[in-house]
Protein backbone atom coordinates (compact mmCIF):
# COMPACT_ATOMS: atom_id res chain seq x y z
CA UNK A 1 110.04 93.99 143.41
CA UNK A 2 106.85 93.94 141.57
CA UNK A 3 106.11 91.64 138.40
CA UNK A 4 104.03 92.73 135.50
CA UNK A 5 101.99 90.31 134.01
CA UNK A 6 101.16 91.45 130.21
CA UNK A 7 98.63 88.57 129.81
CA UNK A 8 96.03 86.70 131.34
CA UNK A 9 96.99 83.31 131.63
CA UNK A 10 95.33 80.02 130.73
CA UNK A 11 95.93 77.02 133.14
CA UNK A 12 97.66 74.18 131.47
CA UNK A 13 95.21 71.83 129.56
CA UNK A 14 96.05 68.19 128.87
CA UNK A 15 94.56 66.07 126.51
CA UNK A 16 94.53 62.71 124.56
CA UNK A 17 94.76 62.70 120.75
CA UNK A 18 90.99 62.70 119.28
CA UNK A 19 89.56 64.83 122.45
CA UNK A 20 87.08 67.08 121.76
CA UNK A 21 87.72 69.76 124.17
CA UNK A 22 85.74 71.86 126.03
CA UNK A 23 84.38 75.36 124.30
CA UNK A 24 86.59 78.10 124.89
CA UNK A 25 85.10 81.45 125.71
CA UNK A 26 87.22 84.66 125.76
CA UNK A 27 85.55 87.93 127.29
CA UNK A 28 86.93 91.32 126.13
CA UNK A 29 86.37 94.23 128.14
CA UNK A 30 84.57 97.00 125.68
CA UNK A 31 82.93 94.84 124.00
CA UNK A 32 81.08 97.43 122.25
CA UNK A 33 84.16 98.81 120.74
CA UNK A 34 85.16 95.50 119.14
CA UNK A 35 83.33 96.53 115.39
CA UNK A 36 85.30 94.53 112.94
CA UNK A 37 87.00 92.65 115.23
CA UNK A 38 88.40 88.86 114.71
CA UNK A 39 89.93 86.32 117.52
CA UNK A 40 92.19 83.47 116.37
CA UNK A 41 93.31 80.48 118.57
CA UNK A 42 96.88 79.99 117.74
CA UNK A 43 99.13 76.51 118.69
CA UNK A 44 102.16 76.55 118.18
CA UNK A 45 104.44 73.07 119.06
CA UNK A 46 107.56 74.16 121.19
CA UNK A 47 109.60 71.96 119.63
CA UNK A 48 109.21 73.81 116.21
CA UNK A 49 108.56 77.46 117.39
CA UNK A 50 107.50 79.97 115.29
CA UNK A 51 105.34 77.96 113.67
CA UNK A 52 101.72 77.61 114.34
CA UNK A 53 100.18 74.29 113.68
CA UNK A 54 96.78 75.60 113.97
CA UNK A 55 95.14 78.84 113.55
CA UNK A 56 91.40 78.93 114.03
CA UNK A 57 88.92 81.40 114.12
CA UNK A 58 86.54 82.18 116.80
CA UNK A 59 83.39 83.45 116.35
CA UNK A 60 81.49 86.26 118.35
CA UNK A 61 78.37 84.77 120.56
CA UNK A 62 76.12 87.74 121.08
CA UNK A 63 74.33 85.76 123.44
CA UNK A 64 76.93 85.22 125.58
CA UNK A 65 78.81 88.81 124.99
CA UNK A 66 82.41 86.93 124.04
CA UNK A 67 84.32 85.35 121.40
CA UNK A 68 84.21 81.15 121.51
CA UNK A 69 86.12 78.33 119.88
CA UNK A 70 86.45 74.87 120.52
CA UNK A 71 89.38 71.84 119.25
CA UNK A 72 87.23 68.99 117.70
CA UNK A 73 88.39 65.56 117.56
CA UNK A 74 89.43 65.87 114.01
CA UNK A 75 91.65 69.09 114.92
CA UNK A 76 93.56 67.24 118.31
CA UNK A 77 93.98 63.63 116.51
CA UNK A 78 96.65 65.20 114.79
CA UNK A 79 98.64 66.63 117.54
CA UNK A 80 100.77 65.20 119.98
CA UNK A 81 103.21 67.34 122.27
CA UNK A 82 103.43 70.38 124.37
CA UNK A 83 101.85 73.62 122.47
CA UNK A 84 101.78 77.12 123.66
CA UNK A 85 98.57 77.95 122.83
CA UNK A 86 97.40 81.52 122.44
CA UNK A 87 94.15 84.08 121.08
CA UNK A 88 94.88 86.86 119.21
CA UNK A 89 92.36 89.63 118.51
CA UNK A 90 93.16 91.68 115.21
CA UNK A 91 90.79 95.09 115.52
CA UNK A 92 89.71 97.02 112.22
CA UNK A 93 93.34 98.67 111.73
CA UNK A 94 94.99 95.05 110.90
CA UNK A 95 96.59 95.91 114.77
CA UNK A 96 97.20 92.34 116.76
CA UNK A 97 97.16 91.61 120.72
CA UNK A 98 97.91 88.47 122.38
CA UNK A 99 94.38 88.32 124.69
CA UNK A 100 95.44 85.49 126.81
CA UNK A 101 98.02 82.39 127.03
CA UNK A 102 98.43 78.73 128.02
CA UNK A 103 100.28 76.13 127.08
CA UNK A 104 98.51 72.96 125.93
CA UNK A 105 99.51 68.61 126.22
CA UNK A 106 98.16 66.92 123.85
CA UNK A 107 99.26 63.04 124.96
CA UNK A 108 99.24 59.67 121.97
CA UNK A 109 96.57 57.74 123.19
CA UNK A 110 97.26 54.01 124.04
CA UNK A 111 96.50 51.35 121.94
CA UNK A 112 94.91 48.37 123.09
CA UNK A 113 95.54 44.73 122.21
């Protein structure tokens, strides 16, 4: 039996509350074809699902030919769980695809004394 995978898949990121992480960069075939295109990162906590606790936008790098993002500090220091973490790309029509998935751990970072 053969399985179909509908989406490319993200390995699993872990981080500590107040990480910066690393700048995400998401590479659409076509890219040509991608006028009036947007890309969101979407969390959403899977305690609570169905709703996102953050939606950002990426922005298109026409130097590198993709669409990037990147969690500051400020955005992670608020999160703490497991998160399945998607990008959406909405083309000119108001259509939406899920690009690619992962699920993100965002771990309470330990106090010292």
């Amino acid at each position: 039996m053969q399985i179909t995978r509908f989406y490319d898949r993200l390995p699993t990121r872990e981080c500590l509350q107040g990480d910066t992480l690393p700048i995400f960069q998401i590479f659409i075939d076509n890219i040509n074809s991608l006028n009036e295109c947007t890309m969101q990162l979407i969390l959403e906590d899977q305690k609570v699902l169905g709703v996102a606790k953050v939606i950002k936008n990426c922005t298109f790098s026409a130097e590198n030919s993709c669409f990037e993002t990147q969690l500051t500090s400020a955005e992670t220091s608020n999160l703490n769980g497991i998160y399945n973490m998607h990008f959406r790309l909405k083309d000119s029509s108001g259509l939406s695809y899920r690009k690619i998935a992962g699920i993100l751990i965002v771990k309470r970072a330990v106090q010292g004394a």
